[in-house]
Protein backbone atom coordinates (compact mmCIF):
# COMPACT_ATOMS: atom_id res chain seq x y z
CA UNK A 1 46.97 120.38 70.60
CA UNK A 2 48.22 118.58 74.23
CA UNK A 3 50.70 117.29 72.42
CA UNK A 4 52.01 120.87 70.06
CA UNK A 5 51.76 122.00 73.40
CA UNK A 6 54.02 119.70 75.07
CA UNK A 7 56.86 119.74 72.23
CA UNK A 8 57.09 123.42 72.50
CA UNK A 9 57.82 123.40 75.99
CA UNK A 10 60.41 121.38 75.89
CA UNK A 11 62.02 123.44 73.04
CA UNK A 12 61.77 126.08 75.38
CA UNK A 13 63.24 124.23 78.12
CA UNK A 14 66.11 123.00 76.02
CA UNK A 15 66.78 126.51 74.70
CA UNK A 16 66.66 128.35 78.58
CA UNK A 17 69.35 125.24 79.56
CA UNK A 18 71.47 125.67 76.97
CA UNK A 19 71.53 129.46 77.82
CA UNK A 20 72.30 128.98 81.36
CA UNK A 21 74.81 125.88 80.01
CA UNK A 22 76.90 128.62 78.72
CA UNK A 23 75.80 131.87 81.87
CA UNK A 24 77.67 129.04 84.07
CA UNK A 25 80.89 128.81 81.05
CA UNK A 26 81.43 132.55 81.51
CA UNK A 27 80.83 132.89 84.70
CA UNK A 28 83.72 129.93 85.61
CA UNK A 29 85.99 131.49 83.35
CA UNK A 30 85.48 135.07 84.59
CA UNK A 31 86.06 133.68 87.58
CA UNK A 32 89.38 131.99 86.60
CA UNK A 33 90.45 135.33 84.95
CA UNK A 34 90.22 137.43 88.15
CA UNK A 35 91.58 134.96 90.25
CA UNK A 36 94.86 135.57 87.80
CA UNK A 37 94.79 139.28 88.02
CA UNK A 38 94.25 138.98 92.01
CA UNK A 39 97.21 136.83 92.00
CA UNK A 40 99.48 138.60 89.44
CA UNK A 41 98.73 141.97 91.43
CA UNK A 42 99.62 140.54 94.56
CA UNK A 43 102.64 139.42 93.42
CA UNK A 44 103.55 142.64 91.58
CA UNK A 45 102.58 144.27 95.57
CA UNK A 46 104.93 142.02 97.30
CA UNK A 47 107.72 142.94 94.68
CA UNK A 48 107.00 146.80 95.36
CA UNK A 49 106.83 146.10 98.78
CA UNK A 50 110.14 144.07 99.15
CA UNK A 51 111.96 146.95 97.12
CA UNK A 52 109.96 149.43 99.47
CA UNK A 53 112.05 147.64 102.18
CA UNK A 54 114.94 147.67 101.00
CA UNK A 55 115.30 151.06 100.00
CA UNK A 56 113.96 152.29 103.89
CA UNK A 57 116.78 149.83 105.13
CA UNK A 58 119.27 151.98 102.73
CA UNK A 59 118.03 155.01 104.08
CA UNK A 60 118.16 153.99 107.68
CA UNK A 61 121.84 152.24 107.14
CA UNK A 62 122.73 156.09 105.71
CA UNK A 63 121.10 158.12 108.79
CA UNK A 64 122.79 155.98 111.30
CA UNK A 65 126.60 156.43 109.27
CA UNK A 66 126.13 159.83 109.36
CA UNK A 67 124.60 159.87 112.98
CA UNK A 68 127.92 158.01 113.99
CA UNK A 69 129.73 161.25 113.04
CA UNK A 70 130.53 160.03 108.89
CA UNK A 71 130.01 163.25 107.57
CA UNK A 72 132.88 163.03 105.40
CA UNK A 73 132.82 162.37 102.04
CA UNK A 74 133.66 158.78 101.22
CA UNK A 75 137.38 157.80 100.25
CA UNK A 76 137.83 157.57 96.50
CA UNK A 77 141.35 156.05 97.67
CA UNK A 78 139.68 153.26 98.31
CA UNK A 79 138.15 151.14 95.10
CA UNK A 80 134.17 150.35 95.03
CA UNK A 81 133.36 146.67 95.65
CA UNK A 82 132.14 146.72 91.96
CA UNK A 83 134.86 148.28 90.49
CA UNK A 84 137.33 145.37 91.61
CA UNK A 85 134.59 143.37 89.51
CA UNK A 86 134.22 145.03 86.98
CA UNK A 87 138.37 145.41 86.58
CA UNK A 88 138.28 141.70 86.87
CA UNK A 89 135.77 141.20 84.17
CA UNK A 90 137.62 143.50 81.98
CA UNK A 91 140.85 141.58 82.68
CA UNK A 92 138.34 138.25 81.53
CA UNK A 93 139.50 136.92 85.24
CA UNK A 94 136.09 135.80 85.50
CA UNK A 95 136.82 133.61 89.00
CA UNK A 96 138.29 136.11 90.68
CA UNK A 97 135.14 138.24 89.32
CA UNK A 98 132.81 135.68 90.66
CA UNK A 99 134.87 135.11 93.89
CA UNK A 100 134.46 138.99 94.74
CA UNK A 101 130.41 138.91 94.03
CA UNK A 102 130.28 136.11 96.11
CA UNK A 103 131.72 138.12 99.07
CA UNK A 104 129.86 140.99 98.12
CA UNK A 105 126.31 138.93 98.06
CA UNK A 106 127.25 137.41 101.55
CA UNK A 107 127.47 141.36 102.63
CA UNK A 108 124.39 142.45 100.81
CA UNK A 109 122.09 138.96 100.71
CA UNK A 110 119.33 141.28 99.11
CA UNK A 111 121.28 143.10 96.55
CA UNK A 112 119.93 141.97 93.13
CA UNK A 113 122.52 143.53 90.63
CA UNK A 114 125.27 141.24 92.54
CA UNK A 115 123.29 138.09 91.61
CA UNK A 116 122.91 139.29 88.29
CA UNK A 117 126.72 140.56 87.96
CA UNK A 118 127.49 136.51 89.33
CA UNK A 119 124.94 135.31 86.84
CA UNK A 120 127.17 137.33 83.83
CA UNK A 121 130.61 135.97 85.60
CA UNK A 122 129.02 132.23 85.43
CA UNK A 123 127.76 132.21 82.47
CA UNK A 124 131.24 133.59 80.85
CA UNK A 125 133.34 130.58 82.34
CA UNK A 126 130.30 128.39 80.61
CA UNK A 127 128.71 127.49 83.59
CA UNK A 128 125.24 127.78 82.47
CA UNK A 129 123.11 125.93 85.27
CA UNK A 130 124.82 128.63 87.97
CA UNK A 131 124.06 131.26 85.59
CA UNK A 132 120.63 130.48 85.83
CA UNK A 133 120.76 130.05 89.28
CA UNK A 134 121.73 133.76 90.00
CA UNK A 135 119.51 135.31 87.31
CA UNK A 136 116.48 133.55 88.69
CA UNK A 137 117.42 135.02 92.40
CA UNK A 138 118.19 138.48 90.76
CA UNK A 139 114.69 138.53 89.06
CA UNK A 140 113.14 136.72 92.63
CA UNK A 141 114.98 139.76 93.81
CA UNK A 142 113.71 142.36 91.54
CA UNK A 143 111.46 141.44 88.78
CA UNK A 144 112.71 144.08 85.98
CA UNK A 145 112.55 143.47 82.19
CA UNK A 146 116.71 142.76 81.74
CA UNK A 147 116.17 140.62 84.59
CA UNK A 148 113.21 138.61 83.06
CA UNK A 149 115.28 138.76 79.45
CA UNK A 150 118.33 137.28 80.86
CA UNK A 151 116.82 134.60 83.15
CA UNK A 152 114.11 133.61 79.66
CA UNK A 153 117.57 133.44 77.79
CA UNK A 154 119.59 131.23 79.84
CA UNK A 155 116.72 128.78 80.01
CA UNK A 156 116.12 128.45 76.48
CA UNK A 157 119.99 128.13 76.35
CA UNK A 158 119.85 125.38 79.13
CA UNK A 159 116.86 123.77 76.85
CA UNK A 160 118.47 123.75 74.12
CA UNK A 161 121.91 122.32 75.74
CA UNK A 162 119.75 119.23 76.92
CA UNK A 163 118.37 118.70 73.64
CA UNK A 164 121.60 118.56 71.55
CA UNK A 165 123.21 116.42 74.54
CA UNK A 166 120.54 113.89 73.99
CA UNK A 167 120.73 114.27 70.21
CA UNK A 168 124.25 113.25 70.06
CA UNK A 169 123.89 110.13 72.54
């Protein structure tokens, strides 16, 4: 009897460490799995946040026109930064295009539709590794869906470039 004795508790010990095995499993991977939410919410915060700022520096830019005495509608005479673009794109002068968001981006460094407006003019004259460039610092920028589609696009297009170059050698 000792020994019935002895065999059935280490049965039971092998069954309560193989329960606690697998208590420690899920508990490691529960683990992992809120540490990626934490970090994906943070970094959905910090987006928020960034476009928080940018829109209060908007605002602020606009008080402090029309505090300088700008009360005056704005001159239609004069053509929108973007419409020269667009007017080039249309005319498929894609450098000039990418020449004027250039100067626009060096006026508004935090202006994501200009980096994704550059990304379009790039990847028109073929040049696919600027392209991907801008659309990367227009999602950076502002992480929408078109943003995320266009950047996913350009690097399967850049992935697939590489493969066909080193197909042909």
């Amino acid at each position: 009897m000792n020994d019935e004795t002895n065999k059935e508790i280490l049965r039971e010990l092998r069954r309560l460490r193989r329960n606690s095995q697998w208590a420690l499993y899920l508990s490691v991977a529960m683990v992992v799995v809120l540490g990626g939410l934490v970090a994906w919410k943070e970094h959905q915060l910090q987006a928020r946040s960034r476009f928080a700022r940018e829109v209060t520096q908007l605002q602020q830019e606009d008080r402090a026109r029309r505090a300088a005495g700008s009360h005056t509608a704005p001159d239609v005479s004069q053509p929108r930064p973007y419409d020269e673009v667009s007017d080039a794109m249309d005319r498929l002068d894609y450098p000039k295009a990418a020449h004027l968001l250039r100067a626009i981006i060096a006026r508004q460094p935090h202006d994501y539709y200009g980096y994704s407006q550059l990304g379009n003019a790039y990847l028109a004259m073929g040049d696919v590794t600027n392209a991907g460039t801008q659309y990367l610092r227009a999602y950076e920028l502002f992480p929408t869906e078109a943003n995320y589609r266009n950047l996913t696009a350009i690097r399967k297009r850049i992935a697939g470039d590489s493969g066909s170059q080193t197909l042909s050698k």
